[in-house]
Protein backbone atom coordinates (compact mmCIF):
# COMPACT_ATOMS: atom_id res chain seq x y z
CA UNK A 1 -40.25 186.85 99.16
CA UNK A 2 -41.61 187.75 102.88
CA UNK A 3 -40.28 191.06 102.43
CA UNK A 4 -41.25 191.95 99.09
CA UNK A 5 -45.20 190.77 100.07
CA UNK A 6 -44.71 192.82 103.09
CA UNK A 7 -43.13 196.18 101.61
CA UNK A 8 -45.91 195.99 99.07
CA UNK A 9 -49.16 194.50 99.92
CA UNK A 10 -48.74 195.71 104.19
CA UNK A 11 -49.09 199.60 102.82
CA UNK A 12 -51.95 198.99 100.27
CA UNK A 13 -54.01 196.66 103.17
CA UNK A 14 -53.44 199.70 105.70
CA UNK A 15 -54.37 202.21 103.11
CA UNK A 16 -57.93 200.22 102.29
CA UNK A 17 -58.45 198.78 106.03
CA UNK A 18 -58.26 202.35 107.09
CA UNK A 19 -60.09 204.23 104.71
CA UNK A 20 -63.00 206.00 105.94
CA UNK A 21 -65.57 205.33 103.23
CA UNK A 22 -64.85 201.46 102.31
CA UNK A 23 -64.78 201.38 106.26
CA UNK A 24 -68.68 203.06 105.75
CA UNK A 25 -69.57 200.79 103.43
CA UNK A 26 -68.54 197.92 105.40
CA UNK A 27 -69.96 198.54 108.48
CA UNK A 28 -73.30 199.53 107.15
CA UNK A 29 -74.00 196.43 104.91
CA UNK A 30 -73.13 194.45 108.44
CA UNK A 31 -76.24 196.33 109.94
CA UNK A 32 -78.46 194.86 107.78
CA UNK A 33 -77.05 191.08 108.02
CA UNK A 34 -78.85 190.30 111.28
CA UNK A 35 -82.41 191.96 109.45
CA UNK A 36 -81.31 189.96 106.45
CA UNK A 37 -80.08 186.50 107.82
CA UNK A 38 -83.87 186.51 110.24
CA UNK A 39 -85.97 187.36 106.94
CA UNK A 40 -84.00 184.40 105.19
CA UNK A 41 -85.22 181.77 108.12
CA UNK A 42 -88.50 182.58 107.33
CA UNK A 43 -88.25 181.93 103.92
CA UNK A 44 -86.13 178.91 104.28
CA UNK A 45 -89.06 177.44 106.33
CA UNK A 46 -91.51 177.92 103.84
CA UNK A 47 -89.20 176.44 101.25
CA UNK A 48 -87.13 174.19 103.26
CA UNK A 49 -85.38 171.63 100.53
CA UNK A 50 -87.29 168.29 101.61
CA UNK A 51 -89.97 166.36 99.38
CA UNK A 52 -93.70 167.28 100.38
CA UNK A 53 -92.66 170.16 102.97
CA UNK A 54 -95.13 172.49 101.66
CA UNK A 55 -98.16 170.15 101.78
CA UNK A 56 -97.17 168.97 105.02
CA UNK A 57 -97.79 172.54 106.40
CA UNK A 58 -100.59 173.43 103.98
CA UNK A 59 -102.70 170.45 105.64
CA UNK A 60 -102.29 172.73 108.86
CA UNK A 61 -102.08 176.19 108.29
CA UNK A 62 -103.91 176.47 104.66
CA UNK A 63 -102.81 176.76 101.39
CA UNK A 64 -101.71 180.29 101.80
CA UNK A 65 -99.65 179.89 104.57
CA UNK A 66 -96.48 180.45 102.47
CA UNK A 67 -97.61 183.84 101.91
CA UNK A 68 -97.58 184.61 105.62
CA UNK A 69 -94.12 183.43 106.27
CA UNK A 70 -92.83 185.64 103.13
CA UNK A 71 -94.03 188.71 104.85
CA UNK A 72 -90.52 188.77 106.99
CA UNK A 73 -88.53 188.30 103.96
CA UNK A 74 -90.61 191.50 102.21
CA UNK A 75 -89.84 193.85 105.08
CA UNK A 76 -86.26 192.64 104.59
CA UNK A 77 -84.76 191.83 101.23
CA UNK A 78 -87.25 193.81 99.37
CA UNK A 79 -86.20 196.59 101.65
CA UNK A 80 -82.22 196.54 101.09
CA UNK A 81 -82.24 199.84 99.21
CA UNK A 82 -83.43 201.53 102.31
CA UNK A 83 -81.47 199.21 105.04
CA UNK A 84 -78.41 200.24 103.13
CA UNK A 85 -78.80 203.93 102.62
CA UNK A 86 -79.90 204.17 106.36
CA UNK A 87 -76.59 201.54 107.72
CA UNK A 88 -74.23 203.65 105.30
CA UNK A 89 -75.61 207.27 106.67
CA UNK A 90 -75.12 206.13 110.15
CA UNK A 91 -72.06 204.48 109.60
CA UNK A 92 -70.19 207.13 107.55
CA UNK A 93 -71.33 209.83 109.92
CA UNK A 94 -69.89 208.16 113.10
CA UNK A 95 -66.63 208.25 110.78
CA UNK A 96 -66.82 211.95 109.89
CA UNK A 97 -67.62 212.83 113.78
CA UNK A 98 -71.14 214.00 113.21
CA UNK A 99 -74.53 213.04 115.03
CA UNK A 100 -75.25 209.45 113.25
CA UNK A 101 -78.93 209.69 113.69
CA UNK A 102 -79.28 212.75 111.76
CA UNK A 103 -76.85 211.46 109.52
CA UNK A 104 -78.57 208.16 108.68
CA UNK A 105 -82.36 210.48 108.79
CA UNK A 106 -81.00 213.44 105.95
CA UNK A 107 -79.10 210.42 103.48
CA UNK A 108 -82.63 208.61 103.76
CA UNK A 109 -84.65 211.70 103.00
CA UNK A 110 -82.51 212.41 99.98
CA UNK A 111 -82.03 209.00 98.84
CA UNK A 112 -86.22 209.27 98.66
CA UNK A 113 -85.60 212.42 96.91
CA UNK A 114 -84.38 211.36 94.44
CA UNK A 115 -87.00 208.22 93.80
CA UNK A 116 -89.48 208.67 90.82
CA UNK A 117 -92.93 208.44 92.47
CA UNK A 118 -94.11 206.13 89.26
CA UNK A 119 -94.89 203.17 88.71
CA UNK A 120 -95.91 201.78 85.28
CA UNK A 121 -98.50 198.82 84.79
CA UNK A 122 -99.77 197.97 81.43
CA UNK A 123 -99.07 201.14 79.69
CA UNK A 124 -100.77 202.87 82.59
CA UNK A 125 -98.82 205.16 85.00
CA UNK A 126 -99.65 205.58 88.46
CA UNK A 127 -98.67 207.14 91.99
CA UNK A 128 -96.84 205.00 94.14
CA UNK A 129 -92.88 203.66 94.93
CA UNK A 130 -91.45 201.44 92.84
CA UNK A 131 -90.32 198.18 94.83
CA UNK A 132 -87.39 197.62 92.67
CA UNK A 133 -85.73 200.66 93.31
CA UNK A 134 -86.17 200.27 97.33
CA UNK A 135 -84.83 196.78 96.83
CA UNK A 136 -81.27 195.42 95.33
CA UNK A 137 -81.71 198.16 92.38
CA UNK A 138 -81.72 200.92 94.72
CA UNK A 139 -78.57 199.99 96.60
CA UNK A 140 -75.51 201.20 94.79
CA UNK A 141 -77.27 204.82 94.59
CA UNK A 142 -77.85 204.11 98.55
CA UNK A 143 -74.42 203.91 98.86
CA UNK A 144 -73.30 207.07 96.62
CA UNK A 145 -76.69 209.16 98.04
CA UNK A 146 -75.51 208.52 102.23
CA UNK A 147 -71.71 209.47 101.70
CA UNK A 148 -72.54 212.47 100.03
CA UNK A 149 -75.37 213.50 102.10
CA UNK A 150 -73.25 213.03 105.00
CA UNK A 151 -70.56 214.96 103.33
CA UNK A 152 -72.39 218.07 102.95
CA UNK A 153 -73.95 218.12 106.39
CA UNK A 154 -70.22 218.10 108.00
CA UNK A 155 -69.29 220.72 105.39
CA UNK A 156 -72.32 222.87 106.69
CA UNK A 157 -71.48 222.05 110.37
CA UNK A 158 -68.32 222.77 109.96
CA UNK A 159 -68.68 226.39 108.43
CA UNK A 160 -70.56 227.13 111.58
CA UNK A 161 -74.40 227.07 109.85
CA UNK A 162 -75.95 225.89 112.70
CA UNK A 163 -77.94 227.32 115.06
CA UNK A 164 -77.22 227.93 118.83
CA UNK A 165 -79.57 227.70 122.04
CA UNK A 166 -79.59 229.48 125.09
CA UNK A 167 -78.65 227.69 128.22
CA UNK A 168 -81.07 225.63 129.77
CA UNK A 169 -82.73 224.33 126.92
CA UNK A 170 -82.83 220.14 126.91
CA UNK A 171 -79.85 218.46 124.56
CA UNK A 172 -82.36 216.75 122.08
CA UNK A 173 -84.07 219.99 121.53
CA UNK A 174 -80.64 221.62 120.87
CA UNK A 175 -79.25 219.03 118.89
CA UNK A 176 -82.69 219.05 116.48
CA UNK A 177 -82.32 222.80 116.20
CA UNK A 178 -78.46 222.66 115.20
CA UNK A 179 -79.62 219.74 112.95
CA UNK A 180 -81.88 222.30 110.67
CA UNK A 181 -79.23 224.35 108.56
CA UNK A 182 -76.94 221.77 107.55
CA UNK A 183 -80.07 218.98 106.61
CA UNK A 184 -81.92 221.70 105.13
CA UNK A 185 -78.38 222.60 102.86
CA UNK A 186 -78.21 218.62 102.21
CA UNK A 187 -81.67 218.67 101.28
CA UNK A 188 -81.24 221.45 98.81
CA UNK A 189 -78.28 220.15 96.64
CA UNK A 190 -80.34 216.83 96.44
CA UNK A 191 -83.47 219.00 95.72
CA UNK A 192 -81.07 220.51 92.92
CA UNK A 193 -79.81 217.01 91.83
CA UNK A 194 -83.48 215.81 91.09
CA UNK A 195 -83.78 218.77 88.98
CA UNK A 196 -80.65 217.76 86.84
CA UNK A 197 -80.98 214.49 86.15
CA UNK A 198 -85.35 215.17 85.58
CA UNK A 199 -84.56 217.00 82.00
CA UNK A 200 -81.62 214.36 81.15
CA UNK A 201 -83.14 211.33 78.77
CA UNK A 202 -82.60 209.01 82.13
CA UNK A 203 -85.41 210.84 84.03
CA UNK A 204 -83.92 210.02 87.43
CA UNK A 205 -80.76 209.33 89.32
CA UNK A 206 -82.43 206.02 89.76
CA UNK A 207 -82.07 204.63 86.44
CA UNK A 208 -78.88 206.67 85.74
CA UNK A 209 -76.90 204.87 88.60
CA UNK A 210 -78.29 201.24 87.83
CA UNK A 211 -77.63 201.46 83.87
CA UNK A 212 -74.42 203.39 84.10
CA UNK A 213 -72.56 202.22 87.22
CA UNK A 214 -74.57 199.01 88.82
CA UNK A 215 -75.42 196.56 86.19
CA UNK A 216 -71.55 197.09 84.80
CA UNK A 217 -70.16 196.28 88.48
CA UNK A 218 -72.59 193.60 89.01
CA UNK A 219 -71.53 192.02 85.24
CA UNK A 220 -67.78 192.19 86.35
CA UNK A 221 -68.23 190.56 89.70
CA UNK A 222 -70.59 187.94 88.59
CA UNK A 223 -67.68 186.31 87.40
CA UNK A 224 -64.92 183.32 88.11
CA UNK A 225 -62.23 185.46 87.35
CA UNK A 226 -63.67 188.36 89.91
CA UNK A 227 -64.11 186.05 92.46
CA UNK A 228 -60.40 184.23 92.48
CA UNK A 229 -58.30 187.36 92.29
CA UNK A 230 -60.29 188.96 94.76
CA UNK A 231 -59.68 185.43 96.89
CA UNK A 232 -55.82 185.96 95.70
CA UNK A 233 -56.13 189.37 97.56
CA UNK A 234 -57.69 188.19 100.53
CA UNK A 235 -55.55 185.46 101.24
CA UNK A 236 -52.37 187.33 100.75
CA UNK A 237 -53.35 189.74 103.47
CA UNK A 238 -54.27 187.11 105.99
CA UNK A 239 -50.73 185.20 105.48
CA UNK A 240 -48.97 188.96 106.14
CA UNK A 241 -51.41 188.97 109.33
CA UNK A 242 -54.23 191.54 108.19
CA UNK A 243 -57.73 190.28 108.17
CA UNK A 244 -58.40 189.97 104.61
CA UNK A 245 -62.11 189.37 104.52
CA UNK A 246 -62.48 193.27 106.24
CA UNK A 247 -59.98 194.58 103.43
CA UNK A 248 -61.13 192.96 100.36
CA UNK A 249 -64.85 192.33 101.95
CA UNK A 250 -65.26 196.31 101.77
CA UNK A 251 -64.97 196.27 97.77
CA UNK A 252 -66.16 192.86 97.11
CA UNK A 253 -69.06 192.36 99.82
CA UNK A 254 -71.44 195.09 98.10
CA UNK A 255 -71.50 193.55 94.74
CA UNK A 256 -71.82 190.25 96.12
CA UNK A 257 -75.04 191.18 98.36
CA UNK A 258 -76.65 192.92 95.04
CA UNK A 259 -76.29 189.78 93.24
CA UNK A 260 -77.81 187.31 96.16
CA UNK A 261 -80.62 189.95 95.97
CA UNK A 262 -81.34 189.49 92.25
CA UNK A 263 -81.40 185.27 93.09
CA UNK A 264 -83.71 185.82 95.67
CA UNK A 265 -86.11 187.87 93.74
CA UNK A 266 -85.76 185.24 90.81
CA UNK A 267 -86.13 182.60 93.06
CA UNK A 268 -89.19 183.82 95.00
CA UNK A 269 -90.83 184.57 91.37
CA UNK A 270 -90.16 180.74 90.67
CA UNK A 271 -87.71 182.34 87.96
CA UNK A 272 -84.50 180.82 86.83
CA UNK A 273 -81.93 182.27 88.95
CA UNK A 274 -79.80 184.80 87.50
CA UNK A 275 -76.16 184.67 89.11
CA UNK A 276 -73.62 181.54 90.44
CA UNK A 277 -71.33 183.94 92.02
CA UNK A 278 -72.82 186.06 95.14
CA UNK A 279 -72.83 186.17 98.90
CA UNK A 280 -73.92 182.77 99.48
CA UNK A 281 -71.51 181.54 96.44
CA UNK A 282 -68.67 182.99 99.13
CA UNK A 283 -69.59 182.28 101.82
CA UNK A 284 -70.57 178.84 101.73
CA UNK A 285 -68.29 177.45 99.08
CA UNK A 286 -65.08 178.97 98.75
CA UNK A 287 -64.07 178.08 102.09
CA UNK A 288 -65.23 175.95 104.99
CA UNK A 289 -63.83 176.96 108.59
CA UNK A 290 -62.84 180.28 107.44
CA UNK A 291 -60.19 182.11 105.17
CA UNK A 292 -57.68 179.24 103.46
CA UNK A 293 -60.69 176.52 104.06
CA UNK A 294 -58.65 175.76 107.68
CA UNK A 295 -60.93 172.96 108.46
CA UNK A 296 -59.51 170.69 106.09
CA UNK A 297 -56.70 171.46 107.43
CA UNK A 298 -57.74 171.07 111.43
CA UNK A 299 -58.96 167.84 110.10
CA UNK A 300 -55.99 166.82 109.40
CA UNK A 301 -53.97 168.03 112.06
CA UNK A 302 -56.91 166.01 114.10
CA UNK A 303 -56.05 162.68 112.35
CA UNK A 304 -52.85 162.69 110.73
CA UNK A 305 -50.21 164.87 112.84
CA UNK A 306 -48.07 163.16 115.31
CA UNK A 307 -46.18 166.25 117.12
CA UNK A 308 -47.81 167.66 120.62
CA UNK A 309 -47.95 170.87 119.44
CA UNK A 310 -50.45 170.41 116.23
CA UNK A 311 -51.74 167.57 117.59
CA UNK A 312 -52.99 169.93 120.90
CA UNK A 313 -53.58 172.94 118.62
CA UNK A 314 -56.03 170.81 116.37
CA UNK A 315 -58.38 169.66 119.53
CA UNK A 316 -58.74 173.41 120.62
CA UNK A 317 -59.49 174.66 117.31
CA UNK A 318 -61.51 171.67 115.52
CA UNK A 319 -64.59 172.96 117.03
CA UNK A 320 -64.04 176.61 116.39
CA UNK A 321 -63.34 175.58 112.87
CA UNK A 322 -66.57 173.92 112.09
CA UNK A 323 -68.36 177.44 113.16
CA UNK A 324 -65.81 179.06 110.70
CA UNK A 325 -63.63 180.97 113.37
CA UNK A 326 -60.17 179.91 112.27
CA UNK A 327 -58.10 182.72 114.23
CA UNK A 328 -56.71 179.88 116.51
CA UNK A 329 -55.14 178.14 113.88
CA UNK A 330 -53.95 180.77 111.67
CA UNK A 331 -52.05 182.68 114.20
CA UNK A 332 -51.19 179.25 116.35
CA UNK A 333 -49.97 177.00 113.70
CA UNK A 334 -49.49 179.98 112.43
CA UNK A 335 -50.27 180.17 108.78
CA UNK A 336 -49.48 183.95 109.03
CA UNK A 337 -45.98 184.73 107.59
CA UNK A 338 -45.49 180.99 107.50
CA UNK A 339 -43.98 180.13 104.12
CA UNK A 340 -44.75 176.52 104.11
CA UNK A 341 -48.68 177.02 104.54
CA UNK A 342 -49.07 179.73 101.84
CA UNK A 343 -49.28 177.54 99.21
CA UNK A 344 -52.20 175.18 100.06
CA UNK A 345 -54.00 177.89 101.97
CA UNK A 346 -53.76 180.13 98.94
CA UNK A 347 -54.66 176.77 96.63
CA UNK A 348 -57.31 175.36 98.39
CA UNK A 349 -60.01 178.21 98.37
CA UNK A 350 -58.96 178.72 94.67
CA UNK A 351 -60.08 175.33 93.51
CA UNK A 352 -63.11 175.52 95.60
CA UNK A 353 -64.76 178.20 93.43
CA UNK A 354 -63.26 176.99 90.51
CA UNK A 355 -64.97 173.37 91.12
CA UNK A 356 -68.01 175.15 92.99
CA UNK A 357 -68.38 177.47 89.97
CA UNK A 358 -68.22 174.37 87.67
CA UNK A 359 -70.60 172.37 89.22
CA UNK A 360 -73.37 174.87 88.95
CA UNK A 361 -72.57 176.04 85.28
CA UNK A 362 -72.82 172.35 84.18
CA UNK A 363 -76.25 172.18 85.89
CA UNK A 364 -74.74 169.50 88.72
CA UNK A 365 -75.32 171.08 92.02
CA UNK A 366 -77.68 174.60 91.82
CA UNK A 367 -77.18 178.03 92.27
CA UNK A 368 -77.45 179.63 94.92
CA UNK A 369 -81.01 180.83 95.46
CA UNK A 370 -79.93 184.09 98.19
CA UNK A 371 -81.36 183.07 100.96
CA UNK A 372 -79.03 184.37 103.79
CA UNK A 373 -77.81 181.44 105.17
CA UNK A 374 -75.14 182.72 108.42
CA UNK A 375 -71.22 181.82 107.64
CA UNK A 376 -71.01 180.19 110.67
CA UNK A 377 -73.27 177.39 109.55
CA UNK A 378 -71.59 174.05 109.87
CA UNK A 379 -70.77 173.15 106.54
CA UNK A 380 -72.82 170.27 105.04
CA UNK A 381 -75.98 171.64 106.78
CA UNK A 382 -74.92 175.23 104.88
CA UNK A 383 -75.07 172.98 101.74
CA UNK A 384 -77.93 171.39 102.11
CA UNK A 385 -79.93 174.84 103.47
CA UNK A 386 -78.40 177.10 100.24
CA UNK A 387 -79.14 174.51 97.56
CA UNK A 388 -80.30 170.92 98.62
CA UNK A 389 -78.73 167.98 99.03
CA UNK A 390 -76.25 168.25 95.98
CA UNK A 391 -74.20 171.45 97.47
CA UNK A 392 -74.13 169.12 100.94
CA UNK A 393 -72.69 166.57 98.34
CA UNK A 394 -70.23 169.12 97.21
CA UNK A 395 -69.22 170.52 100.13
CA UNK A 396 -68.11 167.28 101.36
CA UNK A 397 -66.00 165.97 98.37
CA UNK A 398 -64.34 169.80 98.48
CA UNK A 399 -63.83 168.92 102.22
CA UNK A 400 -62.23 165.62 101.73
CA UNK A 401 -60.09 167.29 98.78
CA UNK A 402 -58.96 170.03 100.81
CA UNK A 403 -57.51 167.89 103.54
CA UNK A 404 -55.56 165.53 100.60
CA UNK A 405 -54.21 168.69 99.08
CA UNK A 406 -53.09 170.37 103.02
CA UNK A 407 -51.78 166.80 103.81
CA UNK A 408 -48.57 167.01 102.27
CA UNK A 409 -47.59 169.99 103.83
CA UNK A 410 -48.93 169.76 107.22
CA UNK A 411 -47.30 166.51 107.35
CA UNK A 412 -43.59 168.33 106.68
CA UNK A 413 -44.06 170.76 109.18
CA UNK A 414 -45.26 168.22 111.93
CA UNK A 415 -42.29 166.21 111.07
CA UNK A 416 -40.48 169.81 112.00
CA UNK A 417 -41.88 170.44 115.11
CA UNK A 418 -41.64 166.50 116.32
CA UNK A 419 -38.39 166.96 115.69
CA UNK A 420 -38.09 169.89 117.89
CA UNK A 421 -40.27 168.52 120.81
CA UNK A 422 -37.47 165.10 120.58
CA UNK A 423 -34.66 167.44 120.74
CA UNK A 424 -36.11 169.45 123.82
CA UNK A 425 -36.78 166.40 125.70
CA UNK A 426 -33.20 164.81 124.64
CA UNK A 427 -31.61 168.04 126.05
């Protein structure tokens, strides 16, 4: 069984942890967290879950206070289009060996390019950018505008369509001169682009991408199916010792962010929200202390394990655990390659987001609302940030479950290794 998961699933996580693009997309969604995650504070203090919060505040800072601390959240969230097009740009061009500045600057220029300088209120049209596209609408075309604007610039720098300075001259003037031919050739075939989809019925790449290619994705990954086999994925790579949240996270993690956009939007609109599986859906209730849901299982390697080597492995990794770095225990116990774990650390997170997704269909704990709340959050305070005190509720009784259902089996393999430890001290 080891070796059949290893001949077949060790290739296919090398082949997507490797690839250059996925690797692109990755990396530049993970430059907008930090923008992302800061905007959300803001907005979690103006709506923090707790009876009369709001009129607390008002009584000191006005009525319109909330409007002040949404400001961060605008120049964030309702900016993803453009964080993402800029992150990808930079990101892909570090990966095809070309200036990332420039490479983030000419995807960014296109991407704007392409954007229909209308917006329509009433019946009336008038000049202007419409904030839905720079938002979550805008971001699959963000992705697909930065790789191939980046693509074209290498292809022009690499035919030698650039232009050369004499000796002498400062490196930031040369490398804005050598800059001009390819961007300018990027430029064009985006200029071109505009042209092509203007006399098509859509009007604009814009509404082409979201109709054709987002809102399908989006449908399909909005859903409990989506979210367990991609879990099924993840978890298999981590047991052959490949960090599956990088590998499956670089498919998965775009789709997820568009949908915690569209809850924040609905939420901010006081709108019912849209979506029960997204970012926050993952992060905060398919697992607790990181991939498997490992701190049901420190906890009970903290309480019920008699050997001196879980028993000593749980006290250094407990803590870690509650912050959801689970490294320790998955390589120490280990979990990885470790036939006996597989099973619960597959199960767990799998009933998690079948429970989780359950729960918030039937109207007993809420969605969601997409307010970036950080993975590391210790869970019960993640809970009670991302949807009140009924997800703190949840995440407890999934908590308490997890460590029944890694009991059994973390019991067999202490009885294993206190078996061992007698032996070596016999001998």
């Amino acid at each position: 069984m080891l070796d059949f998961l290893e001949r077949i699933l060790m290739p296919l996580a090398q082949k997507i942890g490797n690839n250059k693009y996925l690797l692109a997309i990755r990396d530049g969604f993970l430059i907008t967290m930090p923008l992302l995650i800061v905007g959300s504070f803001f907005l979690l203090f103006a709506n923090f879950p707790i009876p009369g919060w709001t009129e607390f505040w008002a009584k000191i800072f006005g009525d319109n206070w909330i409007q002040f601390f949404s400001k961060p959240t605008d120049a964030t969230f309702s900016l993803l289009g453009i964080l993402t097009v800029m992150g990808i740009g930079y990101s892909f061009a570090k990966q095809m060996e070309v200036n990332p500045i420039f490479g983030a600057a000419i995807s960014l220029v296109n991407w704007f390019l392409l954007m229909p300088y209308e917006i329509v209120s009433d019946g009336e049209s008038i000049s202007g950018i419409p904030l839905p596209w720079v938002g979550s609408q805008g971001v699959f075309l963000s992705i697909i505008v930065a790789i191939l604007s980046v693509h074209i610039y290498k292809w022009a720098e690499d035919k030698g369509w650039v232009i050369r300075m004499p000796e002498g001259v400062p490196p930031q003037v040369e490398r804005s001169f050598s800059a001009l031919i390819p961007s300018g050739v990027a430029l064009f075939v985006f200029f071109i682009i505009n042209i092509l989809f203007g006399i098509t019925s859509y009007g604009n790449a814009f509404v082409f991408v979201y109709e054709i290619l987002q809102i399908p994705l989006l449908a399909l990954g909005n859903t409990m199916t989506a979210m367990v086999i991609a879990y099924l994925f993840l978890h298999f790579f981590w047991f052959i010792g490949i960090n599956g949240g990088s590998v499956v996270g670089a498919v998965f993690n775009p789709i997820l962010q568009t949908l915690s956009a569209e809850n924040l939007t609905a939420y901010r609109a006081g709108e019912e929200l849209p979506n029960i599986i997204n970012q926050q859906f993952q992060d905060l209730f398919a697992t607790f202390g990181g991939a498997g849901s490992t701190l049901s299982l420190l906890i009970a390697m903290f309480f019920f394990c008699k050997s001196k080597r879980i028993t000593e492995l749980g006290k250094l990794s407990i803590l870690p655990g509650f912050f959801g770095i689970n490294e320790p225990v998955v390589f120490g116990l280990p979990i990885v390659l470790n036939p006996m774990m597989l099973i619960p650390f597959v199960l767990v997170p799998t009933i998690n987001i079948i429970i989780s997704y359950a729960s918030m269909a039937a109207g007993l704990v809420p969605y969601t609302s997409g307010v970036a709340v950080p993975w590391t959050m210790p869970v019960i305070v993640s809970g009670f940030l991302s949807t009140g005190w009924r997800g703190a509720l949840l995440q407890g009784l999934l908590l308490i479950l997890g460590v029944i259902l890694y009991y059994p089996f973390i019991r067999i393999l202490d009885r294993q290794y206190l078996k061992e430890e007698l032996e070596s001290t016999n001998e």
